[in-house]
Protein backbone atom coordinates (compact mmCIF):
# COMPACT_ATOMS: atom_id res chain seq x y z
CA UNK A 1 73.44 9.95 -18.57
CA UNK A 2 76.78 8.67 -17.29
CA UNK A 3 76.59 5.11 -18.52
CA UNK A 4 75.47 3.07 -21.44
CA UNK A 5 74.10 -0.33 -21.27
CA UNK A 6 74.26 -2.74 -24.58
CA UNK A 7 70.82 -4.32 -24.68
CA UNK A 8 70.48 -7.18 -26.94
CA UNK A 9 66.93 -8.34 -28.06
CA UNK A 10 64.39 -11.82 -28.27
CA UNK A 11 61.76 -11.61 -30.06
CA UNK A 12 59.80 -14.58 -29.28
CA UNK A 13 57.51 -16.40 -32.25
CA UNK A 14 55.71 -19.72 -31.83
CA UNK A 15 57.87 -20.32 -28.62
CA UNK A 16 61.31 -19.68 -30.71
CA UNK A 17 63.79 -17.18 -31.27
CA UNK A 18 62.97 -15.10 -34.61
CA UNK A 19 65.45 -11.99 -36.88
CA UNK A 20 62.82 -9.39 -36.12
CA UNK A 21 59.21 -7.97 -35.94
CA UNK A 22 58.30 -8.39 -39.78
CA UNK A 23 61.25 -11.16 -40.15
CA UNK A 24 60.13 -14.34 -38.73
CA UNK A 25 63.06 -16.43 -39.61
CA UNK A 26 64.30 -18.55 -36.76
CA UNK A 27 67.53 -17.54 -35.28
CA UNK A 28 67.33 -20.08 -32.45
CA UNK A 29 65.13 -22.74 -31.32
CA UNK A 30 66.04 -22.66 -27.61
CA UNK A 31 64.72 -19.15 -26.52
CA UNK A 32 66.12 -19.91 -22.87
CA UNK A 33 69.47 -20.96 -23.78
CA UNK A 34 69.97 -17.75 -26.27
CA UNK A 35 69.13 -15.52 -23.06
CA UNK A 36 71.41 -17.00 -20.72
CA UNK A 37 74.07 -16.58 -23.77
CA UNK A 38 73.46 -13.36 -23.62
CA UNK A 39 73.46 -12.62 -19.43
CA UNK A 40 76.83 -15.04 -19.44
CA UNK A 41 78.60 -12.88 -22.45
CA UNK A 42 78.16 -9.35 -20.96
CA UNK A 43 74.95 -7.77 -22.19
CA UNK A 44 73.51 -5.14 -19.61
CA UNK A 45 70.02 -6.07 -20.25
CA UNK A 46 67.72 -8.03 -22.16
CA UNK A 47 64.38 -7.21 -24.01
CA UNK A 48 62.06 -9.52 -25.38
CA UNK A 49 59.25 -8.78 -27.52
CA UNK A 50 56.31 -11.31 -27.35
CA UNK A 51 55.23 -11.68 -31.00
CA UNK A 52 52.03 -13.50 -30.46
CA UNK A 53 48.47 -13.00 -31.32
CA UNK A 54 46.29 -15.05 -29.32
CA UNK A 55 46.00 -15.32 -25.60
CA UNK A 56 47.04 -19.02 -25.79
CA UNK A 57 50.09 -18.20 -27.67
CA UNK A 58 50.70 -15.27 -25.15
CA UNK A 59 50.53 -17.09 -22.09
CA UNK A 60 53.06 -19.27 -23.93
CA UNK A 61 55.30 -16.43 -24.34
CA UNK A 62 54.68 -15.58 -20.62
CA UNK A 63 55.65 -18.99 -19.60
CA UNK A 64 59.06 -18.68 -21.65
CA UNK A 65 59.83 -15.35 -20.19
CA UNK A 66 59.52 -16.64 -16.74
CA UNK A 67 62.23 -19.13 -17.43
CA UNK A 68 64.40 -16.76 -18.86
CA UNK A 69 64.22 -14.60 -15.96
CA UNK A 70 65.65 -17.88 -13.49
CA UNK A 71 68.10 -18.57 -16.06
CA UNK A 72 69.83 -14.95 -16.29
CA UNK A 73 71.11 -12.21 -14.31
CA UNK A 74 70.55 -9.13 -16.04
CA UNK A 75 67.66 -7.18 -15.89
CA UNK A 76 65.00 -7.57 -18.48
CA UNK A 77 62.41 -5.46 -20.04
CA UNK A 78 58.96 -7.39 -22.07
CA UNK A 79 56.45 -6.70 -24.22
CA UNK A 80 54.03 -7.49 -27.03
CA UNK A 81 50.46 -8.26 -27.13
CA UNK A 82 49.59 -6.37 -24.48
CA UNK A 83 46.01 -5.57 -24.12
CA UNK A 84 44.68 -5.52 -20.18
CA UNK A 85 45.86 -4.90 -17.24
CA UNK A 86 46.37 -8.24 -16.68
CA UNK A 87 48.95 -8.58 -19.05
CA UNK A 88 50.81 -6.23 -17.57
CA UNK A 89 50.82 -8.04 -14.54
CA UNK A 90 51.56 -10.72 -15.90
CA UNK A 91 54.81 -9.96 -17.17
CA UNK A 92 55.63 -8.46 -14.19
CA UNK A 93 55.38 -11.25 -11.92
CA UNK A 94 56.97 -13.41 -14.56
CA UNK A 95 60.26 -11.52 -13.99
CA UNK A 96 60.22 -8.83 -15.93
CA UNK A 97 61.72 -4.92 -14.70
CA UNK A 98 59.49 -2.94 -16.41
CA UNK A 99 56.72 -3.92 -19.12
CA UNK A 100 56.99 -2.14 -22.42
CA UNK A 101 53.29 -0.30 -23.71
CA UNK A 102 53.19 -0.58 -27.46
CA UNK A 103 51.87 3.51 -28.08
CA UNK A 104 51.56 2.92 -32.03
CA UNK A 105 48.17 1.02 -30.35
CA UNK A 106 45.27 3.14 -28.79
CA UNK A 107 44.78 -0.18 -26.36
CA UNK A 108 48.37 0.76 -24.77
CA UNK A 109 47.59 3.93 -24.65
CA UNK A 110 44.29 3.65 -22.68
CA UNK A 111 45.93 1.53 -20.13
CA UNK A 112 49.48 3.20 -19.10
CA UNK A 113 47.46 5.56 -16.78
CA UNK A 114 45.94 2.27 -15.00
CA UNK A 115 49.12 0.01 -14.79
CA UNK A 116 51.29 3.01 -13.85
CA UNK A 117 49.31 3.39 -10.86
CA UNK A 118 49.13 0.03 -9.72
CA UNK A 119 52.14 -0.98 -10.41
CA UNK A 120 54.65 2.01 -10.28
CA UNK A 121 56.07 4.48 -12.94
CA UNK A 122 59.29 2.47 -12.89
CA UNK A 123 57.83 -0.75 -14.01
CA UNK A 124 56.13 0.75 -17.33
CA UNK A 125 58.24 1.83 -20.41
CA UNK A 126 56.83 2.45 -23.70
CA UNK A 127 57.73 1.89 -27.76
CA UNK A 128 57.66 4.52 -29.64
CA UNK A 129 58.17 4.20 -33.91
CA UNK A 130 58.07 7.78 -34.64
CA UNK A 131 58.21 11.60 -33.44
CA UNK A 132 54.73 11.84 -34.03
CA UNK A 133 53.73 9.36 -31.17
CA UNK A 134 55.69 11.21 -28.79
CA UNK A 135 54.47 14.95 -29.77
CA UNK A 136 50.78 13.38 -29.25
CA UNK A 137 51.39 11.60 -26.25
CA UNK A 138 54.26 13.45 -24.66
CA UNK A 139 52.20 14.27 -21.09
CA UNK A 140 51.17 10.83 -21.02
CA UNK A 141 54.59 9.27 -21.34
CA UNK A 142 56.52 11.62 -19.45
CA UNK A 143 53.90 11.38 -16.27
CA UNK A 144 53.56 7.76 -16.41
CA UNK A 145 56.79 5.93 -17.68
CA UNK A 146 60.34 5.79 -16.89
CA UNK A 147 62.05 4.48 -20.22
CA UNK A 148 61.53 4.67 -23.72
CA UNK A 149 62.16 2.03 -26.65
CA UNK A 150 62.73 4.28 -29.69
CA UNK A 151 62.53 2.59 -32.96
CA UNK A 152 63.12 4.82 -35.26
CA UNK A 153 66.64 5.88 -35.06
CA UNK A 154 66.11 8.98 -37.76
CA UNK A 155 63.87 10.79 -35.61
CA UNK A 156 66.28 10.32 -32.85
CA UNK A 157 67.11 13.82 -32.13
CA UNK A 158 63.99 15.17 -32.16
CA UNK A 159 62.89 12.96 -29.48
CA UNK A 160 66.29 13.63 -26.92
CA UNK A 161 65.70 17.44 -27.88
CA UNK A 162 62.04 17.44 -26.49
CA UNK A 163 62.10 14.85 -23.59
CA UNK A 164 64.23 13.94 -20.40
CA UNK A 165 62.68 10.24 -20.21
CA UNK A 166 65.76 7.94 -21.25
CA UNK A 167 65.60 5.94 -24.51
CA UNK A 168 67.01 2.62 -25.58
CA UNK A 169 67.07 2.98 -28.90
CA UNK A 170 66.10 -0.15 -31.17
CA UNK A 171 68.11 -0.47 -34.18
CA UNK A 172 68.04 -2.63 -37.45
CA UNK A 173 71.24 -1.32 -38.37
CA UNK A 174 74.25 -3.17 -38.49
CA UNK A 175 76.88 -0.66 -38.72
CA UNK A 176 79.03 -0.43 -35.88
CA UNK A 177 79.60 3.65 -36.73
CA UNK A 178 75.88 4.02 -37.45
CA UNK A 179 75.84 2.16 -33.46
CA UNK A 180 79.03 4.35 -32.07
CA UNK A 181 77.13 7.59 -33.32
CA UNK A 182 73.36 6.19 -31.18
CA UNK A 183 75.23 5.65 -27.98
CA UNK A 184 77.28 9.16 -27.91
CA UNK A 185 73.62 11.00 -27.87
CA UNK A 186 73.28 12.65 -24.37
CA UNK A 187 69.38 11.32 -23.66
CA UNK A 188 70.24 7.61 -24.84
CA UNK A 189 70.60 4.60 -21.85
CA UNK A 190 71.56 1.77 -23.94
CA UNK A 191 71.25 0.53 -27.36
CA UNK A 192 69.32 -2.74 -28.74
CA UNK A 193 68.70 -3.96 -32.11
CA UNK A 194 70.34 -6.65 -34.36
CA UNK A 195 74.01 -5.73 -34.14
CA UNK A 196 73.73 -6.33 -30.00
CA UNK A 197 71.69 -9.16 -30.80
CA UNK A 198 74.27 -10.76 -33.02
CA UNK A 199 74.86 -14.65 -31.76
CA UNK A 200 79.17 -13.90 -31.90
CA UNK A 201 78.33 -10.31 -30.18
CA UNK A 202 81.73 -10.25 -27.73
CA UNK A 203 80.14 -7.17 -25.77
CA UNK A 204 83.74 -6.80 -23.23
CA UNK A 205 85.42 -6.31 -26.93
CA UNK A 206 82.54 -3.71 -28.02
CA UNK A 207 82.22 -2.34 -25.04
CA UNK A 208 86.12 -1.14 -24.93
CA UNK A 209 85.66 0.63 -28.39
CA UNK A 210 82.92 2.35 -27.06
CA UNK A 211 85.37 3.35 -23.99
CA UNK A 212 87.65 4.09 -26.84
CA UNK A 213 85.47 6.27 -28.30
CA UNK A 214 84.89 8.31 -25.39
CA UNK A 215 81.32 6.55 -24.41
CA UNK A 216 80.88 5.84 -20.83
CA UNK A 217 79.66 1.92 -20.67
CA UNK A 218 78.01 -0.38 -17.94
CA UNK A 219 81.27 -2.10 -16.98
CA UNK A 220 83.67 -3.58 -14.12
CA UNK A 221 85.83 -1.27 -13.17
CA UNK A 222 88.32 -1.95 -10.26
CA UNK A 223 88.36 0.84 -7.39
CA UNK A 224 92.23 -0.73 -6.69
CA UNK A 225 95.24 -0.96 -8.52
CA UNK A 226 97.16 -4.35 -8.72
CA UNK A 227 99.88 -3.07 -6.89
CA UNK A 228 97.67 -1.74 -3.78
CA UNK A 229 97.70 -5.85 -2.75
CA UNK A 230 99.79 -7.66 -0.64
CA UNK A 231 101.66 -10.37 -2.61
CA UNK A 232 103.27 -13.57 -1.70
CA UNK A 233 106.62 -14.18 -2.74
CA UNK A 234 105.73 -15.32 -6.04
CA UNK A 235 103.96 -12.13 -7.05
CA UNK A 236 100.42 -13.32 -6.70
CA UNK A 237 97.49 -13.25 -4.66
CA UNK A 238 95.12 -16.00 -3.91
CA UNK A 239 91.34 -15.74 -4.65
CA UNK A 240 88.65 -17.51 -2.70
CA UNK A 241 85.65 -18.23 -4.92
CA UNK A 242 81.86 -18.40 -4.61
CA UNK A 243 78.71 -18.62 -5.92
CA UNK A 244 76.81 -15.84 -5.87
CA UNK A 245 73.44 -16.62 -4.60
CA UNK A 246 74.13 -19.60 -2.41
CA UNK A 247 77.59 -18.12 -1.13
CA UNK A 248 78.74 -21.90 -1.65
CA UNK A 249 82.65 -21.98 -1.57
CA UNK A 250 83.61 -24.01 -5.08
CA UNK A 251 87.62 -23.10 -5.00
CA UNK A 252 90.92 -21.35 -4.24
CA UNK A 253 93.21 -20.21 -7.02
CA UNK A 254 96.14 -17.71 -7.28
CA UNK A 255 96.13 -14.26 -10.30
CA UNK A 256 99.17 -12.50 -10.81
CA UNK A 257 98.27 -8.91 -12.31
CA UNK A 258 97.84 -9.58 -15.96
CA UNK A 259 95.23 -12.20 -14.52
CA UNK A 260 93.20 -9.84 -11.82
CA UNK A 261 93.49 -7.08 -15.54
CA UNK A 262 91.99 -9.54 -17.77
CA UNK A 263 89.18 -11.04 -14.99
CA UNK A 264 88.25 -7.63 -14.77
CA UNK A 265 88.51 -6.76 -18.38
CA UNK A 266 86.83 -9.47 -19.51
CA UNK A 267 84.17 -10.46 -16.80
CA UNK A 268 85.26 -13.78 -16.75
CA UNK A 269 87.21 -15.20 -14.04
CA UNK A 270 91.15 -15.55 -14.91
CA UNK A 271 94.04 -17.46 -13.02
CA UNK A 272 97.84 -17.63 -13.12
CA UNK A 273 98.88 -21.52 -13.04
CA UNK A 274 101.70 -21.96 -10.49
CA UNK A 275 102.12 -25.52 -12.39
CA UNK A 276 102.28 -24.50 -15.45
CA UNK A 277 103.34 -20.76 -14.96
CA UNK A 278 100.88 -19.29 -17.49
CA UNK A 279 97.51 -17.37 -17.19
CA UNK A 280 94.35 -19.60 -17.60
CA UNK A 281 90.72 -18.68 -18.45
CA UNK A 282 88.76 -20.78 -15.91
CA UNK A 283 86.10 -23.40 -18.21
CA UNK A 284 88.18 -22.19 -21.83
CA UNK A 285 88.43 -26.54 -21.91
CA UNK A 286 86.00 -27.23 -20.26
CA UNK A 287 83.08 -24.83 -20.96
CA UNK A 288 82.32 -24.55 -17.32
CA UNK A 289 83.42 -20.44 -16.94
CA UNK A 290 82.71 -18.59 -14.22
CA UNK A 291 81.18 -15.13 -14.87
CA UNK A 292 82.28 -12.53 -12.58
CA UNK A 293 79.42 -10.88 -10.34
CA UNK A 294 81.93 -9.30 -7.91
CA UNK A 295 85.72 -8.87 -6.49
CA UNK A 296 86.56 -8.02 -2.84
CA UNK A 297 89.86 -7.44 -0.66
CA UNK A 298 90.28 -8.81 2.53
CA UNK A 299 90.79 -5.92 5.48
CA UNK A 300 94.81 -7.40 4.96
CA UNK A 301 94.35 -6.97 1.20
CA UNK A 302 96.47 -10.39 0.96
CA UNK A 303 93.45 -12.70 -0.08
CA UNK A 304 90.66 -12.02 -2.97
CA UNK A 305 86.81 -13.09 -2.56
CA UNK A 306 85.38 -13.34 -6.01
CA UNK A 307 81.44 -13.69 -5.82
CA UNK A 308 80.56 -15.70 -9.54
CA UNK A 309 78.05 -16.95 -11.43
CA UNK A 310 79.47 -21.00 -12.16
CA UNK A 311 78.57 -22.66 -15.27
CA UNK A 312 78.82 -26.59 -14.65
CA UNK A 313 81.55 -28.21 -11.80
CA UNK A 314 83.80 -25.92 -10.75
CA UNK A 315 86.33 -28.86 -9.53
CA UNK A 316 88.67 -30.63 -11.94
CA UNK A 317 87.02 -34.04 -10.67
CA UNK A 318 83.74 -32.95 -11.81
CA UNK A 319 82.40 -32.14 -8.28
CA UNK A 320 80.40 -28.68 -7.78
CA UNK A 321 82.94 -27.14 -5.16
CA UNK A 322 86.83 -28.79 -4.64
CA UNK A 323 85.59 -28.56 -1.10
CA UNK A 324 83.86 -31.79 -0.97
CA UNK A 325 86.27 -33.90 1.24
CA UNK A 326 85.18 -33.67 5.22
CA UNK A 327 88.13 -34.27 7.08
CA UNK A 328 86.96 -33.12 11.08
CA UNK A 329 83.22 -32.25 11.43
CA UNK A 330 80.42 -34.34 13.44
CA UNK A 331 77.24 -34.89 12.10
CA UNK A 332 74.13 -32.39 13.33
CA UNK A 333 71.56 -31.09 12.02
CA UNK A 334 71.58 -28.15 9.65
CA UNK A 335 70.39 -24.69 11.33
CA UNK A 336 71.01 -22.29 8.00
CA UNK A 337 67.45 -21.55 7.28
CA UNK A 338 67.39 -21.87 3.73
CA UNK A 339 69.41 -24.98 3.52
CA UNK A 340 66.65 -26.14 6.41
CA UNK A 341 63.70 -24.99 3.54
CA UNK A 342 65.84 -26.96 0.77
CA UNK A 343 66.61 -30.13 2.83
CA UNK A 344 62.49 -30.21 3.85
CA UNK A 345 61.65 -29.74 -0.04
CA UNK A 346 64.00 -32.11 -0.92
CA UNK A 347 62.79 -34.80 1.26
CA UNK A 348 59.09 -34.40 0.02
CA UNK A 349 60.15 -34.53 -3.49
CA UNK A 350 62.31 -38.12 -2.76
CA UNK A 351 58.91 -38.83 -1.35
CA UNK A 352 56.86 -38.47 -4.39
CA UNK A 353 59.31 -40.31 -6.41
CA UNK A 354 60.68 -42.88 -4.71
CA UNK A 355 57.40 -43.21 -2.11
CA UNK A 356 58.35 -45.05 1.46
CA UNK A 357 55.85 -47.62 3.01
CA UNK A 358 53.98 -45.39 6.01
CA UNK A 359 54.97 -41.75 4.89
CA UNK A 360 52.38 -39.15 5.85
CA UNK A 361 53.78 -37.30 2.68
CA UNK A 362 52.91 -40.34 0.25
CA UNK A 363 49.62 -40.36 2.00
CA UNK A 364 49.15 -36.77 0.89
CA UNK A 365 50.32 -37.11 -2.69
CA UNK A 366 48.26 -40.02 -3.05
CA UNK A 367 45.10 -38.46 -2.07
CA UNK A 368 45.69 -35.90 -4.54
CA UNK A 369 45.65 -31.91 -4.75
CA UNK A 370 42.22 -31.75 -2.95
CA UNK A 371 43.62 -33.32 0.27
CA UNK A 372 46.56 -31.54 0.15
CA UNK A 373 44.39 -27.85 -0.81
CA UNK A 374 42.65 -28.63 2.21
CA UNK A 375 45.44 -29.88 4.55
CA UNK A 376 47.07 -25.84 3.35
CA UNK A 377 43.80 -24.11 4.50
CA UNK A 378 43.31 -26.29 8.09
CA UNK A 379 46.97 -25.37 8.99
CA UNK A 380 46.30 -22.06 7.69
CA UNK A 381 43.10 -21.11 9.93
CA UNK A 382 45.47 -23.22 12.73
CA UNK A 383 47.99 -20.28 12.28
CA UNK A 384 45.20 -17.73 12.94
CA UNK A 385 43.82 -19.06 16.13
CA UNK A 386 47.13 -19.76 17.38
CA UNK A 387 48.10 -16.28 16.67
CA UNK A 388 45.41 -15.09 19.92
CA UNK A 389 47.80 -17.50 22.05
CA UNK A 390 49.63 -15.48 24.13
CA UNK A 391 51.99 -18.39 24.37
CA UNK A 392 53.83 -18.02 21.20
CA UNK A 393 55.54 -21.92 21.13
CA UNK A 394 51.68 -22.35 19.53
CA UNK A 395 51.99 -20.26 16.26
CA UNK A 396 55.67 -21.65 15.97
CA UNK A 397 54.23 -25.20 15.75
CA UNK A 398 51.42 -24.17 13.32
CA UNK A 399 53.63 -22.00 10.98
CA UNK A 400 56.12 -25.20 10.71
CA UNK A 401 53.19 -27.59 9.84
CA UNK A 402 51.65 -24.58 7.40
CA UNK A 403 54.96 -24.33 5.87
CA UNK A 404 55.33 -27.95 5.62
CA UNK A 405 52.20 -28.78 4.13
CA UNK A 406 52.62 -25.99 1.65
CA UNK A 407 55.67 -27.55 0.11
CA UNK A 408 53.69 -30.67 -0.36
CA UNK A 409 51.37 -28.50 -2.79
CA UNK A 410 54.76 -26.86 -3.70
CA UNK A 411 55.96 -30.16 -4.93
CA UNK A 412 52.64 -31.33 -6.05
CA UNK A 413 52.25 -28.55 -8.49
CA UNK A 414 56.16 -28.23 -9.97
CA UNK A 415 57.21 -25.04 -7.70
CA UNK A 416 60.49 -24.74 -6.56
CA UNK A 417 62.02 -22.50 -3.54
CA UNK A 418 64.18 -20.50 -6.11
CA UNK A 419 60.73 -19.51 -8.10
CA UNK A 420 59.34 -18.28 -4.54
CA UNK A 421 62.66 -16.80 -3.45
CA UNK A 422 62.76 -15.22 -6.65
CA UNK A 423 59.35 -13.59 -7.26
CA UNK A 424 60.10 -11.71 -3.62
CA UNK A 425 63.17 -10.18 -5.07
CA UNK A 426 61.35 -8.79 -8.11
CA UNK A 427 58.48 -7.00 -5.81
């Protein structure tokens, strides 16, 4: 396996952050805010262990994981109390990459054949605590997952000796040799435990011993060399910079090449100060960094597009982009699609809390979710009889009051576009 990935770990108890399976001391009360720590500060991946034992408690958990998943971007792996199919499912749809089949239970084993079906091989991964649980269930495992969590790290051979399904091993070790030694093992992806879990865990710092150490790691790497850019006369290069999912332009700044080396060294995006002729981490004041998600040359490789993930304003002032003064532009309607889906939701939620005299939508919300329920399924059977119209202006009209009517119940019942938007990119 080529590269490594440092996976740190949440296990999840009473809706907070505890030390481990048989150590429920709390480690952090905000279970969201520890996993966006970790997607900010370079983890690969993030698993979280559900530690509950009632369903109430579990759908809990569930409800938590699905807010972690909006609030990183990483790829994450959950399990715990999993005893249907359902559950499964359910941790699918709440974000997670693959669900993780407890086989030290004969529950998890019954159901991989099932969920591996309906779901796909790649979404099921199973925990293993010992050899034995992979010589009994080897056929099982290898036919119907893609990844294993290994928790036994003294058995650790045996198991890469026997089997070609990757492992993440999980760790209660806090050695950094012990760690070193885990990740250098041919069949292991990525390693997880409490020393990648640690709250001051700087994974660009661990990550370059490992690269030290000969150990191929899940990193930036720059296809370029500084010096392949075209420079202005002061030696640097500007960088245009956006978000990454809304491709919103927040600013322009300038690196010279010890700042391009660290942004990429570092993930975090790094300027050269023509004012004050030093390099400057972008949010080390402020708190409001940008994490790198990608770098790209312009065909004239004289200009830098850096695609980021912006904590807080990116402007000085305190404004989102420094682009926010208009200075030639006429007003029109916008024609972006999404921003069209966005301003629509936006004006039904102003509705419902600041409700206008006359408004069709206020007349909705205050007939409650039965008249809006069946508002959804007239414009819904609308769409299906329009559809025989050979005429298609019909279905265009019906789809546009469908899709209107179902952001009312959208709005009615807390659901955002970015929930929607992302629940397609996880199927």
């Amino acid at each position: 396996m080529s590269y490594k990935r440092l996976t740190p770990c949440i296990f999840i108890d009473g809706g907070k952050a505890v030390k481990w399976f048989d150590d429920r001391s709390v480690v952090a009360d905000d279970v969201i805010e520890l996993a966006k720590q970790y997607s900010e500060k370079g983890a690969d991946e993030l698993i979280v262990f559900d530690l509950s034992n009632s369903d109430e408690e579990h759908d809990e958990s569930i409800d938590l994981i699905r807010k972690i998943s909006r609030v990183i971007s990483i790829p994450m792996i959950a399990g715990g109390n999993i005893r249907r199919t359902e559950d499964v499912k359910k941790l699918l749809y709440a974000g997670a990459k693959r669900a993780v089949l407890n086989f030290s239970k004969r529950l998890s084993i019954d159901l991989i054949e099932e969920v591996s079906k309906r779901f796909g091989k790649e979404r099921i991964a199973v925990s293993l605590n010992d050899f034995d649980a992979l010589f009994k269930q080897q056929h099982l495992i290898e036919e119907y997952s893609t990844e294993i969590v290994f928790m036994h790290r003294l058995d650790l051979n045996s198991v890469i000796n026997v089997t070609d399904v990757p492992c993440v091993v999980l760790t209660d070790t806090m050695e950094q040799t012990e760690i070193l030694r885990i990740l250098k093992s041919d069949g292991v992806k990525g390693v997880s435990g409490m020393f990648v879990s640690s709250l001051d865990m700087d994974f660009n710092a661990f990550k370059e011993i490992c690269s030290d150490a000969g150990i191929q790691m899940t990193s930036f790497e720059s296809v370029m060399e500084f010096s392949e850019f075209k420079l202005n006369e002061q030696g640097l290069i500007p960088v245009i910079v956006q978000d990454y999912k809304t491709n919103e332009v927040l600013m322009m700044a300038y690196m010279n090449e010890e700042a391009f080396d660290h942004t990429v060294k570092t993930g975090r995006m790094t300027y050269y100060s023509r004012s004050r002729k030093c390099q400057w981490v972008k949010g080390e004041t402020s708190g409001h960094y940008q994490y790198v998600r990608s770098l790209a040359a312009d065909c004239d490789r004289d200009t830098l597009l850096a695609k980021v993930e912006q904590i807080g304003a990116a402007c000085h002032t305190g404004n989102r982009s420094c682009f926010y003064t208009t200075i030639v532009g006429t007003d029109h309607d916008a024609k972006n699609p999404l921003q069209v889906f966005e301003s629509v939701y936006d004006t039904i939620m102003d509705r419902r809390r600041n409700p206008k005299e006359g408004s069709y939508t206020n007349y909705l919300f205050d007939k409650g979710l039965d008249k809006i329920l069946k508002k959804v399924g007239e414009e819904a059977t609308e769409i299906v009889i329009a559809a025989k119209n050979p005429n298609p202006e019909e279905i265009k009209y019906e789809i546009s009051d469908f899709l209107y009517h179902a952001m009312v119940l959208m709005v009615e019942r807390g659901v955002t576009w970015e929930d929607i938007t992302n629940e397609l990119a996880d199927r």
